[in-house]
Protein backbone atom coordinates (compact mmCIF):
# COMPACT_ATOMS: atom_id res chain seq x y z
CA UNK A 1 0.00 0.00 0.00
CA UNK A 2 1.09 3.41 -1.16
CA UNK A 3 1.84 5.98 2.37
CA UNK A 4 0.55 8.92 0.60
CA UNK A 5 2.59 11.35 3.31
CA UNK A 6 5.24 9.97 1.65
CA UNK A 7 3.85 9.80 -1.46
CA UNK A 8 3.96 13.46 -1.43
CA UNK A 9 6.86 14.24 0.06
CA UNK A 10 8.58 12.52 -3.46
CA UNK A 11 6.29 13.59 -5.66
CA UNK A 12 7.69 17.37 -3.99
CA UNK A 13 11.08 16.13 -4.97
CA UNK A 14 10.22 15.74 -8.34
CA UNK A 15 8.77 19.38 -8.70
CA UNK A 16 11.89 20.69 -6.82
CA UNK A 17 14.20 18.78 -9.14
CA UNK A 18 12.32 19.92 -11.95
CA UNK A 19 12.33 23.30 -10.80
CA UNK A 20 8.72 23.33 -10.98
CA UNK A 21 5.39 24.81 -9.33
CA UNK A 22 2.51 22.70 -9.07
CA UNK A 23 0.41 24.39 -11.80
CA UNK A 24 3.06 24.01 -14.39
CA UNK A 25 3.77 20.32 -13.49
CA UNK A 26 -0.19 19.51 -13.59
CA UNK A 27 0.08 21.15 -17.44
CA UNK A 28 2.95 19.14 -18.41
CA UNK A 29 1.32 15.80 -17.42
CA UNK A 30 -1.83 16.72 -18.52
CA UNK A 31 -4.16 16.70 -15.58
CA UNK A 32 -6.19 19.08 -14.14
CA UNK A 33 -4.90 21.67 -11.78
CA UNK A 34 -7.05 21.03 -8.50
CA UNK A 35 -6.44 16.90 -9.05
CA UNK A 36 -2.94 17.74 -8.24
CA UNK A 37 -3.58 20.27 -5.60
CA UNK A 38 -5.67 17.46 -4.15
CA UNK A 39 -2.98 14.91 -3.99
CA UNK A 40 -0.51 17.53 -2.24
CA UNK A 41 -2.43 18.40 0.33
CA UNK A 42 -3.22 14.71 1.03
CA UNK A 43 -7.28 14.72 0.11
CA UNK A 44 -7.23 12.67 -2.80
CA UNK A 45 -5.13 9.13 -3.66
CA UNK A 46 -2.79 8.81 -7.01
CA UNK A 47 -4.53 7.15 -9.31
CA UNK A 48 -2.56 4.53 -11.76
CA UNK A 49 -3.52 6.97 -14.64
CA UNK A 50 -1.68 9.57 -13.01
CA UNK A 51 1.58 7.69 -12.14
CA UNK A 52 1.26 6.75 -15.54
CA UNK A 53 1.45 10.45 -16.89
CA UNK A 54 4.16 10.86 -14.11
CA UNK A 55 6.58 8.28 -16.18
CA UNK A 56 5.40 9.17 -19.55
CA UNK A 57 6.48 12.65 -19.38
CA UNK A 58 9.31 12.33 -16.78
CA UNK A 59 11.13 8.95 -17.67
CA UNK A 60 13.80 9.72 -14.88
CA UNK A 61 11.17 8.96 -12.43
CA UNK A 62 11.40 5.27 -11.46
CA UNK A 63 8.05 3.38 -10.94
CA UNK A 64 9.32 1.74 -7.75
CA UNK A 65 10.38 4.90 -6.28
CA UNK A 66 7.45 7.20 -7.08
CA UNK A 67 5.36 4.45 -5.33
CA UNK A 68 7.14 3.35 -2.51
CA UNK A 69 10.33 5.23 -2.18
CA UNK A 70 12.28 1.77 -3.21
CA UNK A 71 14.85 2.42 -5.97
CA UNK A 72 16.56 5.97 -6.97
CA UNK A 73 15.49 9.31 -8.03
CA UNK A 74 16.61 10.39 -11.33
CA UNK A 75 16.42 7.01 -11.89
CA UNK A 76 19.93 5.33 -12.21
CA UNK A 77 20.75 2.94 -15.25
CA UNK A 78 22.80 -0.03 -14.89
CA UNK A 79 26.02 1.79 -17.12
CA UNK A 80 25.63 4.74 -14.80
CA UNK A 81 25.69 2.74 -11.58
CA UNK A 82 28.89 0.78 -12.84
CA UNK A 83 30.12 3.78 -14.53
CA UNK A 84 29.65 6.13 -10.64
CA UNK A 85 30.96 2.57 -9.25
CA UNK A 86 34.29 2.60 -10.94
CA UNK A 87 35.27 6.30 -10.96
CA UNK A 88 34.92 6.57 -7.09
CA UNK A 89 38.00 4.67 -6.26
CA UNK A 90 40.08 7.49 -8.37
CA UNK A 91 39.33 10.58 -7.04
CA UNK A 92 40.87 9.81 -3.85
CA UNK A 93 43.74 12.32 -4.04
CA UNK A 94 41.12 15.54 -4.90
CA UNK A 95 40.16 17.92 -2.07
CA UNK A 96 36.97 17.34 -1.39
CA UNK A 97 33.64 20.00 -0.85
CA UNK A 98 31.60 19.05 1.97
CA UNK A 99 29.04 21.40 2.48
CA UNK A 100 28.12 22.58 6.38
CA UNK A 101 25.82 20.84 8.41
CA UNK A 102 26.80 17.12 6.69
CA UNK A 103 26.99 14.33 8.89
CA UNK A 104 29.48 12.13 9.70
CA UNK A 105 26.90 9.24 8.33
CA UNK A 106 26.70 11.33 4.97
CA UNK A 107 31.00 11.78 4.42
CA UNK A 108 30.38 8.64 1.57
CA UNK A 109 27.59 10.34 0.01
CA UNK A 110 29.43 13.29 -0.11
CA UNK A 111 32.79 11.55 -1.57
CA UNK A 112 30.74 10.40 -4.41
CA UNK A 113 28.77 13.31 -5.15
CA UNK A 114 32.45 14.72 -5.33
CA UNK A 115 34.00 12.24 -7.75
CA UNK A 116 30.57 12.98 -9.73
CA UNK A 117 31.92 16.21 -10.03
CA UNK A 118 35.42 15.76 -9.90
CA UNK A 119 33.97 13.42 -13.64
CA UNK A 120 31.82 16.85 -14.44
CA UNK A 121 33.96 18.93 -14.61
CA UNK A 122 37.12 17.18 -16.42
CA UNK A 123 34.49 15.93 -18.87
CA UNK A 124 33.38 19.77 -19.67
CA UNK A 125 36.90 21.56 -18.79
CA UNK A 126 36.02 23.97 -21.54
CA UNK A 127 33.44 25.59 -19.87
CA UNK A 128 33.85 27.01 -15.95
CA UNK A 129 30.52 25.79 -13.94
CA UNK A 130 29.29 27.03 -10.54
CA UNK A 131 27.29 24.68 -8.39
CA UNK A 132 23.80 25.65 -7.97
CA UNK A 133 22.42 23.07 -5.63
CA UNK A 134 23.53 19.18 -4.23
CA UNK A 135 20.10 17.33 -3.44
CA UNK A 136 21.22 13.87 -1.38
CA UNK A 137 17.85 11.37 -1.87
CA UNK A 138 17.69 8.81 0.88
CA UNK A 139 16.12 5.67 0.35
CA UNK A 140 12.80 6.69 3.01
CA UNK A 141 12.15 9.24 0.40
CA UNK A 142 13.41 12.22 2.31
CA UNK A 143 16.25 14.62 0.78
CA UNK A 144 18.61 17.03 1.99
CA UNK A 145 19.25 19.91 -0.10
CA UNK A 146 22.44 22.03 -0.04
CA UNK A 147 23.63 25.67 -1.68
CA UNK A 148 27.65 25.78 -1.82
């Protein structure tokens, strides 16, 4: 059974990720404006139909995840798992960014997010990139976000 607090709380992660408001998700998927309010503030159930929409229009969402919080969010492919895997174990000797407020519990999470973009930015060298935002998804469907 779906916990629709929960629920919520991802399907908020997915308009934050997004960068959207509800309105202009409930446009892109193609439902009406007050079904979605309805869901966020907990009234109404998802109905199949509208996880359907949800992966149709946003393939990074993974079923699993949008419905239980099992599995990742973007939605990891098995070449990008390996790929994350593999690079890890090189970036040893780079200084590393953790932002304040990490925990000790979070110090892996934050070595790989900085071996992702230790990869990031050797891959696009030609171009200088700020950081915007690090968003750390936990598997009970909560997030952290975090502006360097």
């Amino acid at each position: 059974m779906v916990n629709i607090e929960d629920f919520i709380k991802r399907l908020e992660v997915i308009l934050d990720y997004y960068g959207l408001n509800a309105s202009s998700f409930a446009d892109n998927i193609g439902v009406q404006r007050s079904s979605l309010s309805h869901l966020l503030s907990g009234r109404n159930k998802p109905s199949l139909d509208f996880i359907l929409k949800i992966l149709e229009v946003y393939p990074e969402v993974d079923l699993y995840w949008i419905l239980n919080g099992k599995g990742s969010f973007p939605k990891v492919s098995v070449n990008q798992e390996i790929s994350s895997r593999s690079s890890s174990s090189v970036h040893s000797a780079n200084q590393e960014v953790v932002p304040p407020g990490i925990a000790s519990t979070d110090k892996a999470i934050v070595s790989k997010i900085n071996t992702n973009i230790q990869d990031a930015t050797t891959y696009g060298s030609d171009k200088e990139s700020e950081i915007d935002k690090i968003v750390i998804f936990y598997k009970d469907g909560t997030f952290k976000s975090y502006h360097p």
